[in-house]
PDB file of N, CA and C in Angstrom:
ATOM      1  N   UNK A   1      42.204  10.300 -27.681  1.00  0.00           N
ATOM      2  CA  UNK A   1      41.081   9.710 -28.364  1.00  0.00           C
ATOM      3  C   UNK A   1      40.276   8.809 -27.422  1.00  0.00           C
ATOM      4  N   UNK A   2      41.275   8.191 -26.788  1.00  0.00           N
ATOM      5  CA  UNK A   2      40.160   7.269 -25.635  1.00  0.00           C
ATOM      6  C   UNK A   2      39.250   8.215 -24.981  1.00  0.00           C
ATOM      7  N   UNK A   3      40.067   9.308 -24.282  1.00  0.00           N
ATOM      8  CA  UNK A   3      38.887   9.799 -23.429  1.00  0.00           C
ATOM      9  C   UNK A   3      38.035  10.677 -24.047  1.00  0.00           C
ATOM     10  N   UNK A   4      38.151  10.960 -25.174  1.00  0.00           N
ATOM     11  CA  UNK A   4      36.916  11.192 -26.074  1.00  0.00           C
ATOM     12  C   UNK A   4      35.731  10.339 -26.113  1.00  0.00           C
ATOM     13  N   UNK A   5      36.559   8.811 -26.207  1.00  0.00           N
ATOM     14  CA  UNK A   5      35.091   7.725 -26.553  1.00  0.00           C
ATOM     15  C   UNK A   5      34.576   7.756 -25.104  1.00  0.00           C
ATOM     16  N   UNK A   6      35.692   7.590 -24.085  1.00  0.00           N
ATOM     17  CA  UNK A   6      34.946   7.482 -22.452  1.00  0.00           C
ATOM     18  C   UNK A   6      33.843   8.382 -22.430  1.00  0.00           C
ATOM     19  N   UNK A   7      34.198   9.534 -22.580  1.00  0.00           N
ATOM     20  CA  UNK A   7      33.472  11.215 -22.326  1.00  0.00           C
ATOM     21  C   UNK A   7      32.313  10.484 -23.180  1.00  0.00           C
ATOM     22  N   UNK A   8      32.023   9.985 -24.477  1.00  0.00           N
ATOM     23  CA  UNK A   8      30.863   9.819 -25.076  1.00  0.00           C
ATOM     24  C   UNK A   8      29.850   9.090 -24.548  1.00  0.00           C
ATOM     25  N   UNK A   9      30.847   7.694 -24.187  1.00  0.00           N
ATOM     26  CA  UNK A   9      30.121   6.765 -23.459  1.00  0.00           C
ATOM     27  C   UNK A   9      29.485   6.860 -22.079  1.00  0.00           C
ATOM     28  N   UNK A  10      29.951   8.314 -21.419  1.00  0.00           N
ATOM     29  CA  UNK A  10      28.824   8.440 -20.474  1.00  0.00           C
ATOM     30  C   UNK A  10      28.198   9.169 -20.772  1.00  0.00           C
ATOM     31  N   UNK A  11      28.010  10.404 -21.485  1.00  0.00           N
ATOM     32  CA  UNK A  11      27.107  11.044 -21.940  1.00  0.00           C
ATOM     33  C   UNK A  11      25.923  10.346 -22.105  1.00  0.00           C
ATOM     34  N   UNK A  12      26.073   9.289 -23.431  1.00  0.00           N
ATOM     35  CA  UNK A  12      25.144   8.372 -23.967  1.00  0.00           C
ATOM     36  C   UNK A  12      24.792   7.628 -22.621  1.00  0.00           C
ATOM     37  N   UNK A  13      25.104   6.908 -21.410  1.00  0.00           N
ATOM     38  CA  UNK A  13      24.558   6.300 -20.585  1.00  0.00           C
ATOM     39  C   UNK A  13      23.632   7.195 -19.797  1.00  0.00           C
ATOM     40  N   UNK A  14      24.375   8.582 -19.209  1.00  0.00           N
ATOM     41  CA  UNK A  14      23.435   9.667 -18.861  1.00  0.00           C
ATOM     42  C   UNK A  14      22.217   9.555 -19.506  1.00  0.00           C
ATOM     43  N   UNK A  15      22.235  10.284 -20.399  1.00  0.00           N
ATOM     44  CA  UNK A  15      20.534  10.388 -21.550  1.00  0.00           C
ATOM     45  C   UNK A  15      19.880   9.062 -21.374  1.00  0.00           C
ATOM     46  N   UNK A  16      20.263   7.757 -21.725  1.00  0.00           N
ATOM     47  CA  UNK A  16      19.762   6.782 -21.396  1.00  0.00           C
ATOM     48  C   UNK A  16      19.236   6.676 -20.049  1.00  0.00           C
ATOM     49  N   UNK A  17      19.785   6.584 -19.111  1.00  0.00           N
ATOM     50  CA  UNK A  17      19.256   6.725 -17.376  1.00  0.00           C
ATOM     51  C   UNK A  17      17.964   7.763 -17.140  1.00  0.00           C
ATOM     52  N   UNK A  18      18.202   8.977 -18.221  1.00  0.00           N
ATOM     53  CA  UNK A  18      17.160   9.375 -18.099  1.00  0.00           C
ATOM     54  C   UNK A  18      15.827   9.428 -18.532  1.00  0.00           C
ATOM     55  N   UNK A  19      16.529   9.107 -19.792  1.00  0.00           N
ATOM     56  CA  UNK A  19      14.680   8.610 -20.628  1.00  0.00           C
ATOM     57  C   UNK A  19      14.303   7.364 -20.076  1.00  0.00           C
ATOM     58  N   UNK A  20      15.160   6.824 -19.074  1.00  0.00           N
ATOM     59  CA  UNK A  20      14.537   5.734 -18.758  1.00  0.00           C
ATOM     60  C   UNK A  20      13.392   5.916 -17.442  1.00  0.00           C
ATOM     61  N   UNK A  21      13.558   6.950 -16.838  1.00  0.00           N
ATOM     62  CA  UNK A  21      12.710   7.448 -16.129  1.00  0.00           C
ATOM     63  C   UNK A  21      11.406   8.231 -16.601  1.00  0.00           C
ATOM     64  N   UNK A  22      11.195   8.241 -18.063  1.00  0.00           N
ATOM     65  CA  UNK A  22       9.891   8.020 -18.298  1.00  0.00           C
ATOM     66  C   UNK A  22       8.541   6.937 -18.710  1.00  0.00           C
ATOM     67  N   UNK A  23       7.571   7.329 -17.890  1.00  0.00           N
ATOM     68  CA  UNK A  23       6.529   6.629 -17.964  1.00  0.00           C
ATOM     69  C   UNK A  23       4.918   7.312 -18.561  1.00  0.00           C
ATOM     70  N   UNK A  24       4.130   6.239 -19.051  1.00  0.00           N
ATOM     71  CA  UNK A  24       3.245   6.929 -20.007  1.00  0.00           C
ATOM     72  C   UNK A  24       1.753   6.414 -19.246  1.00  0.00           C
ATOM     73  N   UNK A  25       0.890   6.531 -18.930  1.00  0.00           N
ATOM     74  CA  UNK A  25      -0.206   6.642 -18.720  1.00  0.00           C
ATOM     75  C   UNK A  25      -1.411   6.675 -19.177  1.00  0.00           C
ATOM     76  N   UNK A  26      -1.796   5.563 -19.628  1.00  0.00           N
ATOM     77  CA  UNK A  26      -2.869   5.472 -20.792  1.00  0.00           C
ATOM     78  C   UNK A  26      -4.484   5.102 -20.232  1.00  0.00           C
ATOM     79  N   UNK A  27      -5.520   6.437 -20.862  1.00  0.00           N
ATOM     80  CA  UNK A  27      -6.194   5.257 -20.536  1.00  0.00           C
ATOM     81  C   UNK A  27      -7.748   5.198 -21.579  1.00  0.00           C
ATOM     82  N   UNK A  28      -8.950   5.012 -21.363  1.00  0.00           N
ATOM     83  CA  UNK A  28     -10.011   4.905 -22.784  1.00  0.00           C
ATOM     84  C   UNK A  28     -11.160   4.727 -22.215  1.00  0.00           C
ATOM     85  N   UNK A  29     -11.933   5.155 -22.665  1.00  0.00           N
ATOM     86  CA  UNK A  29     -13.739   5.235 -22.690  1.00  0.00           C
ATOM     87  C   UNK A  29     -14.480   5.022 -23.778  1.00  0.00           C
ATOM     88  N   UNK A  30     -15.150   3.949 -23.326  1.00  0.00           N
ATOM     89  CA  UNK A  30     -15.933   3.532 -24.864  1.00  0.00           C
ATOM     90  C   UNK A  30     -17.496   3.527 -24.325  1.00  0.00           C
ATOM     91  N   UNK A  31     -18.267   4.009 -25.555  1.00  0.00           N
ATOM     92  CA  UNK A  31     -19.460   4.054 -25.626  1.00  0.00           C
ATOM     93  C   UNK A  31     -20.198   3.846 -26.936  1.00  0.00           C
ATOM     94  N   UNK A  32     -20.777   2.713 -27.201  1.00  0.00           N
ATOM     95  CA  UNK A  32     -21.166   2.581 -28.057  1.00  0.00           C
ATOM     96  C   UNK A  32     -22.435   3.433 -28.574  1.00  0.00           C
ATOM     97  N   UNK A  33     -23.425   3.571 -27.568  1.00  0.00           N
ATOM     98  CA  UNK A  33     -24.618   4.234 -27.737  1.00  0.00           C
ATOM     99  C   UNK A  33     -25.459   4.807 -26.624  1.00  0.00           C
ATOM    100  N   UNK A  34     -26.027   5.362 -26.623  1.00  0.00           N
ATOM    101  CA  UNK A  34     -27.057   6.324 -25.122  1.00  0.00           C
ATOM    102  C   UNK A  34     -27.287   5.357 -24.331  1.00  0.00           C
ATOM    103  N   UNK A  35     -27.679   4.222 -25.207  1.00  0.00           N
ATOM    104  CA  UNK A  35     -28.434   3.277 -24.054  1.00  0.00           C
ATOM    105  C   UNK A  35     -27.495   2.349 -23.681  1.00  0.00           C
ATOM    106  N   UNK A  36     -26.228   2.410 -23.840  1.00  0.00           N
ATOM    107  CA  UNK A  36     -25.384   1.547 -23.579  1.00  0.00           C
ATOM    108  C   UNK A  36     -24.710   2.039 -21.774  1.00  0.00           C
ATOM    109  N   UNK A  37     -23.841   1.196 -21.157  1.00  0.00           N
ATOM    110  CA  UNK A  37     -23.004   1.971 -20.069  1.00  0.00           C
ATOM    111  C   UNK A  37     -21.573   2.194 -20.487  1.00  0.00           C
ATOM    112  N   UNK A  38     -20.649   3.322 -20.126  1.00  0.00           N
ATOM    113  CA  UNK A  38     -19.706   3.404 -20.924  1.00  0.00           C
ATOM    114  C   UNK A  38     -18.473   2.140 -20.143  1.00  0.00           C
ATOM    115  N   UNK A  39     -17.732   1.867 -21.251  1.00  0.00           N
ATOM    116  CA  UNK A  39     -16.774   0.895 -20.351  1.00  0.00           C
ATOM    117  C   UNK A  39     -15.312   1.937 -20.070  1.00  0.00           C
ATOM    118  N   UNK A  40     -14.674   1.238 -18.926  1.00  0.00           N
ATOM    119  CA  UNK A  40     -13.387   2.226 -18.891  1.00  0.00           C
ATOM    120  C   UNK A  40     -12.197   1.027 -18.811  1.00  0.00           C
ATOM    121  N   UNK A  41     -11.327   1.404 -19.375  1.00  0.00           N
ATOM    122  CA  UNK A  41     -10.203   0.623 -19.797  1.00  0.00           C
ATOM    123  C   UNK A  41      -9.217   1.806 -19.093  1.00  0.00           C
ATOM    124  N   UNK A  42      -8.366   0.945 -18.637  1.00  0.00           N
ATOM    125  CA  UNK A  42      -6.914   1.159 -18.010  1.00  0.00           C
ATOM    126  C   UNK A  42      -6.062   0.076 -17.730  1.00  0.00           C
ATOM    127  N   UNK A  43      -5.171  -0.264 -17.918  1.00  0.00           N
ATOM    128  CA  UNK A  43      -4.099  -0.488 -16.887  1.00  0.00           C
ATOM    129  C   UNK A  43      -2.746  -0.122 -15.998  1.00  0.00           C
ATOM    130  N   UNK A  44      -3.423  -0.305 -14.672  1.00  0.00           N
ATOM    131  CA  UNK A  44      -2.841   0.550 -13.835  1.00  0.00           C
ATOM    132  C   UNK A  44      -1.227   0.415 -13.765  1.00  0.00           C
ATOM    133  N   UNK A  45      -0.526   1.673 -13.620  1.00  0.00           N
ATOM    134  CA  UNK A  45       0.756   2.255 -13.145  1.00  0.00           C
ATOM    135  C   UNK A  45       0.835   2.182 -12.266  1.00  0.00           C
ATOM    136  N   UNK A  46       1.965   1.522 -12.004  1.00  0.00           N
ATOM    137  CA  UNK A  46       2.788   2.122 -10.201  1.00  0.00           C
ATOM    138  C   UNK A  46       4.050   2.598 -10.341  1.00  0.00           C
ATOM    139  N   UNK A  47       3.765   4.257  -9.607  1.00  0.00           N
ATOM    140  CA  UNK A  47       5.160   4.512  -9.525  1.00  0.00           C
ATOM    141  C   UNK A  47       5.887   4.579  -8.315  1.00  0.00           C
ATOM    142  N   UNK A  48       6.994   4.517  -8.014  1.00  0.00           N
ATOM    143  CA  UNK A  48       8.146   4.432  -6.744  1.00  0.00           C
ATOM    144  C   UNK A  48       8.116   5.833  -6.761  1.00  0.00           C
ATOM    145  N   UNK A  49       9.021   6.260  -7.305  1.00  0.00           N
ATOM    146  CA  UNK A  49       9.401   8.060  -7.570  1.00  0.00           C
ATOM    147  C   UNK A  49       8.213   8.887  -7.477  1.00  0.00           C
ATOM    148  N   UNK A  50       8.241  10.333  -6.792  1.00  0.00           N
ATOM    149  CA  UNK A  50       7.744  11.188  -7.472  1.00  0.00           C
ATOM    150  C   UNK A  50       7.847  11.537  -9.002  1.00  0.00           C
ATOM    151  N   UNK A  51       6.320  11.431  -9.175  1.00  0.00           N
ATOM    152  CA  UNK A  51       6.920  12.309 -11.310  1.00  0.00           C
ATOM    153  C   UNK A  51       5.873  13.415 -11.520  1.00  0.00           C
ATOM    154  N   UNK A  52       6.344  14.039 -12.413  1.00  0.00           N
ATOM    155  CA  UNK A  52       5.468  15.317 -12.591  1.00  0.00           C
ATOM    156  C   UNK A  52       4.886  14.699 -14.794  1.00  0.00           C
ATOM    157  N   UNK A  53       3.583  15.551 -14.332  1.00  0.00           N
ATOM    158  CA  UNK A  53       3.036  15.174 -15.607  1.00  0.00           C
ATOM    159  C   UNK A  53       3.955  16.264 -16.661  1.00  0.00           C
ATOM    160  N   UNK A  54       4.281  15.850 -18.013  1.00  0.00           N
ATOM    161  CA  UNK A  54       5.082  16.878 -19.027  1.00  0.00           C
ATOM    162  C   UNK A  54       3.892  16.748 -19.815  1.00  0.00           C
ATOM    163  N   UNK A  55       3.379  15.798 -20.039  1.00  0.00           N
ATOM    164  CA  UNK A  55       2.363  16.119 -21.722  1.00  0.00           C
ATOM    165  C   UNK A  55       1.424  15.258 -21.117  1.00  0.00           C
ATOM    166  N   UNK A  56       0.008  15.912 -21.870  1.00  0.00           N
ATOM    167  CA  UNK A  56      -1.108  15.259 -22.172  1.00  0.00           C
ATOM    168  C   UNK A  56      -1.637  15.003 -23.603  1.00  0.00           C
ATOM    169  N   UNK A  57      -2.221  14.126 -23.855  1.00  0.00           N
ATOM    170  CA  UNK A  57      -2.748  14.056 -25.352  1.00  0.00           C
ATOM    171  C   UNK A  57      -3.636  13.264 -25.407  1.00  0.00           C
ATOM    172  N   UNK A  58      -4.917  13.454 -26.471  1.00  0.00           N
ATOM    173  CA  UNK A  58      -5.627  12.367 -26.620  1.00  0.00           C
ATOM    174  C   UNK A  58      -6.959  13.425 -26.849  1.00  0.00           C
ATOM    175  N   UNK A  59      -7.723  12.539 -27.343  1.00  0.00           N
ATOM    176  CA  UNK A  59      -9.451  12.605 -28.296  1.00  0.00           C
ATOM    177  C   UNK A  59      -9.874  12.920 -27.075  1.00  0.00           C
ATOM    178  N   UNK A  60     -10.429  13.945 -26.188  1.00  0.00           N
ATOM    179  CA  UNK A  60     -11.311  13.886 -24.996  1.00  0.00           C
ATOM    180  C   UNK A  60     -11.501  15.302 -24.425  1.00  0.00           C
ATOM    181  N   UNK A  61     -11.966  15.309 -23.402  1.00  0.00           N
ATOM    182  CA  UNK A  61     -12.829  16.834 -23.128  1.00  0.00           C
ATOM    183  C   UNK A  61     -12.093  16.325 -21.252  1.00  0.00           C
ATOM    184  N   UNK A  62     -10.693  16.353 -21.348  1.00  0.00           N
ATOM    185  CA  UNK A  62     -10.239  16.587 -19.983  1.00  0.00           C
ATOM    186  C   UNK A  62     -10.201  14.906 -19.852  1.00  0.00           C
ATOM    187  N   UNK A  63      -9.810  14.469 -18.447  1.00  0.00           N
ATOM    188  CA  UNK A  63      -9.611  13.211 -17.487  1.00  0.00           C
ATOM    189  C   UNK A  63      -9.713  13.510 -16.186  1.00  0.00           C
ATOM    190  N   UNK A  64      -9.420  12.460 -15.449  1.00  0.00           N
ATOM    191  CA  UNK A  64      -9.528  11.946 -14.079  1.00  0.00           C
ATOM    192  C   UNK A  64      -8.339  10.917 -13.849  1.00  0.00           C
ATOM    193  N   UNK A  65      -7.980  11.302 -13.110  1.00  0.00           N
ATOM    194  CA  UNK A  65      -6.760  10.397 -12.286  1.00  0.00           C
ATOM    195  C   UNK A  65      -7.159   9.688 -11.073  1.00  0.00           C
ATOM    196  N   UNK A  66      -6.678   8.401 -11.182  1.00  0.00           N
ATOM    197  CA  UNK A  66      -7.439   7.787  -9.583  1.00  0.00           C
ATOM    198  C   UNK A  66      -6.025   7.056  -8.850  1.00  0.00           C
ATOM    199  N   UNK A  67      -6.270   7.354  -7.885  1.00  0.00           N
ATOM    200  CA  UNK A  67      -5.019   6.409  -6.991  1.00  0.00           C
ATOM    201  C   UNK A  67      -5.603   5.587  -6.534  1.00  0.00           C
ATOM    202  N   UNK A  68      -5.094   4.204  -6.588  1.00  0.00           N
ATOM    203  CA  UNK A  68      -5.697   2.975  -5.790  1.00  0.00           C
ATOM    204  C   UNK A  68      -7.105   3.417  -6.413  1.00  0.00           C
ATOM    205  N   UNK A  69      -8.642   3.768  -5.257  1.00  0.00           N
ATOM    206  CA  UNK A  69      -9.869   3.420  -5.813  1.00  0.00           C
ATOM    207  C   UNK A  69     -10.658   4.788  -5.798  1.00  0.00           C
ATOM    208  N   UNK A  70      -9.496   6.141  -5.188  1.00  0.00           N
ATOM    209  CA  UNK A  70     -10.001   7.193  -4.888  1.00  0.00           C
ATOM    210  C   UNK A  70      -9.717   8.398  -6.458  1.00  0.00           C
ATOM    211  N   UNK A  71     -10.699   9.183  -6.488  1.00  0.00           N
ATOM    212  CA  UNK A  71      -9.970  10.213  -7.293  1.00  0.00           C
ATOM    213  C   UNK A  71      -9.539  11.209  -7.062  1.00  0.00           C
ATOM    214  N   UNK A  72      -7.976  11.413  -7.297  1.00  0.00           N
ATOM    215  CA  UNK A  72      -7.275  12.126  -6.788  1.00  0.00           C
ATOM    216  C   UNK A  72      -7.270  13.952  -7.904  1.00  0.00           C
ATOM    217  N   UNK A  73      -7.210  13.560  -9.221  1.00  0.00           N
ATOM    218  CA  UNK A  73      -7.285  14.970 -10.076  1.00  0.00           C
ATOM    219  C   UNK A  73      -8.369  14.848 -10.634  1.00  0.00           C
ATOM    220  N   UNK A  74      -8.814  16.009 -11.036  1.00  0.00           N
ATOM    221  CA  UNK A  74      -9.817  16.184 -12.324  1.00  0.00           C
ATOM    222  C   UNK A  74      -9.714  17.475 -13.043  1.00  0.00           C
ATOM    223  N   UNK A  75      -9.036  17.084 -14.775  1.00  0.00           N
ATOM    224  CA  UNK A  75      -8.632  18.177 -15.239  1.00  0.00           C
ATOM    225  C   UNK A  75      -9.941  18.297 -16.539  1.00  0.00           C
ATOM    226  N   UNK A  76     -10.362  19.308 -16.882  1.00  0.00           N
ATOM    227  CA  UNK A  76     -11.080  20.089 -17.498  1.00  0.00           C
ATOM    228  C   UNK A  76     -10.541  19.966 -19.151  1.00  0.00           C
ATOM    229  N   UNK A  77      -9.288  19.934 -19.260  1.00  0.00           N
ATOM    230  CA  UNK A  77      -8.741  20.472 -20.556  1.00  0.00           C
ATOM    231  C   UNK A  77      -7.357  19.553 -20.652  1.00  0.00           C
ATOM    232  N   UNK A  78      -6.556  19.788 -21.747  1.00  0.00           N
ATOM    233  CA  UNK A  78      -4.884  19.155 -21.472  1.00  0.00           C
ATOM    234  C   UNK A  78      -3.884  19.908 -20.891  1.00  0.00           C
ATOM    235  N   UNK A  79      -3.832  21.078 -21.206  1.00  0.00           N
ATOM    236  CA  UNK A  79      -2.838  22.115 -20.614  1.00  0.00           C
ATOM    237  C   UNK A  79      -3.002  22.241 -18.906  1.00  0.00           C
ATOM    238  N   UNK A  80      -3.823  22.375 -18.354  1.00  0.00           N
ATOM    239  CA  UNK A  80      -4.083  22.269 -16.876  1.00  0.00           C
ATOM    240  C   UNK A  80      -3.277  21.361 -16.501  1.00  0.00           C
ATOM    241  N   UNK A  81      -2.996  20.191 -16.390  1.00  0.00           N
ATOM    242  CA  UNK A  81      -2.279  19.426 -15.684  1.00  0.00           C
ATOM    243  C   UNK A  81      -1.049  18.914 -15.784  1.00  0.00           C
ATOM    244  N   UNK A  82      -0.362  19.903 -16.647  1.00  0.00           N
ATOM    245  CA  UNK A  82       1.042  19.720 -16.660  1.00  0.00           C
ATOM    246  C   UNK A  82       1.479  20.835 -15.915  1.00  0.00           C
ATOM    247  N   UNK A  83       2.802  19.542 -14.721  1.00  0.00           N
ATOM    248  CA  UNK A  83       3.244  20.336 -13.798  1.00  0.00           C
ATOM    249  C   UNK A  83       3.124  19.220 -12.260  1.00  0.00           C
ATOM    250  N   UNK A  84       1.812  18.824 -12.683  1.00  0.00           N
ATOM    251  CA  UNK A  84       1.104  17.775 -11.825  1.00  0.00           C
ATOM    252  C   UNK A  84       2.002  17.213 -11.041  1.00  0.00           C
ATOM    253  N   UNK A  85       2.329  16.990 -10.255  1.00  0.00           N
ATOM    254  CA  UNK A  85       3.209  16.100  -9.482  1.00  0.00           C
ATOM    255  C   UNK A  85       2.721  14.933  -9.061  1.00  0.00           C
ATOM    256  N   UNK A  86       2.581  13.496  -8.894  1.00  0.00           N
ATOM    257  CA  UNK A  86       1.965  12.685  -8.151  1.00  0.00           C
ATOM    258  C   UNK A  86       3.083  11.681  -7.847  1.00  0.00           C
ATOM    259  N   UNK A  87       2.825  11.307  -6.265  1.00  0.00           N
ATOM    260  CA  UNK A  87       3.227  11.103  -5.309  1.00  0.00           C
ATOM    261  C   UNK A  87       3.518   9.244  -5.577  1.00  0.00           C
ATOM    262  N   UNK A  88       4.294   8.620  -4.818  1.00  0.00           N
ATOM    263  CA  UNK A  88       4.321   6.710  -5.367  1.00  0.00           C
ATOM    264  C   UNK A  88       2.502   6.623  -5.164  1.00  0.00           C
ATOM    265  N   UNK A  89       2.609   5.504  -5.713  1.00  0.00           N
ATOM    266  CA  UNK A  89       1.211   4.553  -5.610  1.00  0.00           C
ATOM    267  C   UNK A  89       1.006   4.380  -6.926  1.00  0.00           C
ATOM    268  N   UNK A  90      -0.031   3.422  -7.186  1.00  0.00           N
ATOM    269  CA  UNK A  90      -0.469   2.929  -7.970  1.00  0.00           C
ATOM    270  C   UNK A  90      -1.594   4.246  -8.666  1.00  0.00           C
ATOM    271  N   UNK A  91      -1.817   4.380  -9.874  1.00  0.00           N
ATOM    272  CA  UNK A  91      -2.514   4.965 -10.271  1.00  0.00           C
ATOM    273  C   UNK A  91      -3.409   4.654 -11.872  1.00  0.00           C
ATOM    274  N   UNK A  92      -4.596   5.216 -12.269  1.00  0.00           N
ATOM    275  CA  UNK A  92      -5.544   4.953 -13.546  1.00  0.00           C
ATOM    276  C   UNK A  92      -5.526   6.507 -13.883  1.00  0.00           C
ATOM    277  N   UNK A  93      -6.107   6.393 -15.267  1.00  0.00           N
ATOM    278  CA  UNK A  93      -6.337   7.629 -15.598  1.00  0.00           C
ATOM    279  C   UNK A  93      -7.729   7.314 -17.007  1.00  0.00           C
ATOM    280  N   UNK A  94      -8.518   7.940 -17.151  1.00  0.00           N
ATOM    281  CA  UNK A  94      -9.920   7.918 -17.492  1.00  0.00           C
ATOM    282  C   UNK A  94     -10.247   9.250 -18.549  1.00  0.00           C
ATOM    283  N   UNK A  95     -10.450   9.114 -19.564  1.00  0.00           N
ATOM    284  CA  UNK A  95     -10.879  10.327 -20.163  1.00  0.00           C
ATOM    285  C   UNK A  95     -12.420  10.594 -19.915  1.00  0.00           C
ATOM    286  N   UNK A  96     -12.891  11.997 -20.168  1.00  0.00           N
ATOM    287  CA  UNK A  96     -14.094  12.340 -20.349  1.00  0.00           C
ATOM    288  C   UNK A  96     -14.321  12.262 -21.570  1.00  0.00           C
ATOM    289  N   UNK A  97     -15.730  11.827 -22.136  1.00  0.00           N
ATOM    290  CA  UNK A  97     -15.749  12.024 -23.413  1.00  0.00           C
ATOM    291  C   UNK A  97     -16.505  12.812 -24.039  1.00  0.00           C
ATOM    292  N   UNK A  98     -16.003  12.887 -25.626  1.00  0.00           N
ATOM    293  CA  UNK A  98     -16.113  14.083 -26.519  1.00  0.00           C
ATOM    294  C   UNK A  98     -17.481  13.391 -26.877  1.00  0.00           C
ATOM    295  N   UNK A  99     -18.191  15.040 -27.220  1.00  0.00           N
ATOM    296  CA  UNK A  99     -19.568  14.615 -27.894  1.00  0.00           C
ATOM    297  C   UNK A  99     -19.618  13.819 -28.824  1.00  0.00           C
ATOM    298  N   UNK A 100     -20.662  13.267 -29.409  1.00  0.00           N
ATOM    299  CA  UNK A 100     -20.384  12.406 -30.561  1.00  0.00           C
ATOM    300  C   UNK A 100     -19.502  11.578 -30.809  1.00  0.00           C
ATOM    301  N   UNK A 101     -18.976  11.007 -30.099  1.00  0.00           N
ATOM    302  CA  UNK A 101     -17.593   9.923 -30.303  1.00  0.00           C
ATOM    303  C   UNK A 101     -18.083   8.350 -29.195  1.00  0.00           C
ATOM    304  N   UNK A 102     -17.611   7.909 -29.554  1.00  0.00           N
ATOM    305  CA  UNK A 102     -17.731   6.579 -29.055  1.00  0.00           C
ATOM    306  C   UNK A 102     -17.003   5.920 -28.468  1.00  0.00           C
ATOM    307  N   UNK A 103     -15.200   6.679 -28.911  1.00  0.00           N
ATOM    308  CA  UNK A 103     -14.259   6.042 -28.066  1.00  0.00           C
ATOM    309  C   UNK A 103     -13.738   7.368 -27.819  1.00  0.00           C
ATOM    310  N   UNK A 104     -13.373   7.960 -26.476  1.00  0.00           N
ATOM    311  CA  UNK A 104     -12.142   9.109 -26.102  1.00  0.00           C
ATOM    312  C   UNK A 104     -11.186   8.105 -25.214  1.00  0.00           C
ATOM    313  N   UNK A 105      -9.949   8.474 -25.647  1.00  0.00           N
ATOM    314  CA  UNK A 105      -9.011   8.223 -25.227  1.00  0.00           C
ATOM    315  C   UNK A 105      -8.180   9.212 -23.975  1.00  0.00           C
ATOM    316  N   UNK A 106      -6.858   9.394 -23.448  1.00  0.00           N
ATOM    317  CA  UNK A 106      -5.965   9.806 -22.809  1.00  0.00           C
ATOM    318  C   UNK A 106      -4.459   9.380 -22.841  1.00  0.00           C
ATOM    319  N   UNK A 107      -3.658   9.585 -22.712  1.00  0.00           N
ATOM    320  CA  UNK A 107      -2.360   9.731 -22.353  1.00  0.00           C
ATOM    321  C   UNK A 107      -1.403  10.510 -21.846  1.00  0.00           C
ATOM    322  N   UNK A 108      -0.582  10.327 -21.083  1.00  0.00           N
ATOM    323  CA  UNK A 108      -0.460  11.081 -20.076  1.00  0.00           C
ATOM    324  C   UNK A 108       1.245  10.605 -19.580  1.00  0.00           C
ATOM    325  N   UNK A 109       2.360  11.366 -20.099  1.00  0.00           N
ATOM    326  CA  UNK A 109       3.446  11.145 -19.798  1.00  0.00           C
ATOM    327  C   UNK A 109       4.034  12.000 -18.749  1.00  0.00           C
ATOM    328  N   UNK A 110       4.743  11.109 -17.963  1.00  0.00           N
ATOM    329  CA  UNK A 110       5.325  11.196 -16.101  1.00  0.00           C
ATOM    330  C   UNK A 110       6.986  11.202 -16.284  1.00  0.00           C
ATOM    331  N   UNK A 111       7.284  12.145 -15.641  1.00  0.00           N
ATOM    332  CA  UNK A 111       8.804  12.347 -15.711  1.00  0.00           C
ATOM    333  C   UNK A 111       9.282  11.896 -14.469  1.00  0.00           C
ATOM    334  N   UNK A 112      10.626  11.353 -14.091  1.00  0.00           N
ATOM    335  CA  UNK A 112      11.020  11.352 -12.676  1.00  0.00           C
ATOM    336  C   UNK A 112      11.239  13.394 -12.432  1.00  0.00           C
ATOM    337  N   UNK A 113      10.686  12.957 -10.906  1.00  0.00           N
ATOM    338  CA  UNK A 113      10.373  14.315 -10.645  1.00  0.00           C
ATOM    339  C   UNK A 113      11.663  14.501  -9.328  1.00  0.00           C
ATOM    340  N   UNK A 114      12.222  15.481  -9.789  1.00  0.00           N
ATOM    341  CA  UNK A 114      13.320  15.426  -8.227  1.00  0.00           C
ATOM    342  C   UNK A 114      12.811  17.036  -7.240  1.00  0.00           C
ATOM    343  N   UNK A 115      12.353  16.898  -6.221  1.00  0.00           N
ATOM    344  CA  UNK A 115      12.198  18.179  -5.395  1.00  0.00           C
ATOM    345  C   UNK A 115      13.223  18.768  -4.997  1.00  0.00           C
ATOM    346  N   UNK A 116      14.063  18.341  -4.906  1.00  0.00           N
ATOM    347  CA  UNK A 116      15.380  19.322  -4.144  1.00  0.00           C
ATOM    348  C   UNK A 116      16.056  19.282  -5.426  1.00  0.00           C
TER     349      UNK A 116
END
């Protein structure tokens, strides 16, 4: 029976170690009106690890990813950029926005990514 509970208790620490290696990526565009400028909201991520993107979601017509002050992706749609790999550094992420809307959003969840 003990090493039943042992056997559990790392299991359960496993899974834990690993969801702990996810991170989420948020970011927003607001526009109130034509004549307005749009504002962009983020706050920036830094990751150590390589991670690969698993999901995208959010109100918007694609994003932009920036490292530090450069832009590094620009995806069209949500399905395109899973797979993504990105490298340590600091990073933003920016939606494009949907017609008629005022706020598009993004999100954007990062897995630890192992190459070998």
């Amino acid at each position: 029976m003990r090493q039943l509970a042992a056997l559990i208790i790392i299991i359960i620490t496993g899974v834990i170690s690993v969801n702990s290696q996810t991170i989420e990526l948020k970011g927003e565009q607001i526009k109130k009106s034509d004549h307005e400028k749009a504002v962009l909201k983020c706050t920036p991520v830094k990751i150590t690890k390589s991670m690969k993107i698993t999901k995208a979601e959010g109100n918007c017509n694609g994003f932009w990813i920036e490292k530090g002050s450069e832009t590094i992706h620009k995806f069209e749609n949500l399905t395109e950029p899973i797979g993504t790999v990105l490298s340590p550094g600091i990073y933003y992420i920016y939606p494009y926005m949907k017609e008629k809307t005022e706020v598009s959003d993004i999100s954007v969840t990062l897995k630890h990514y192992n190459s070998g």
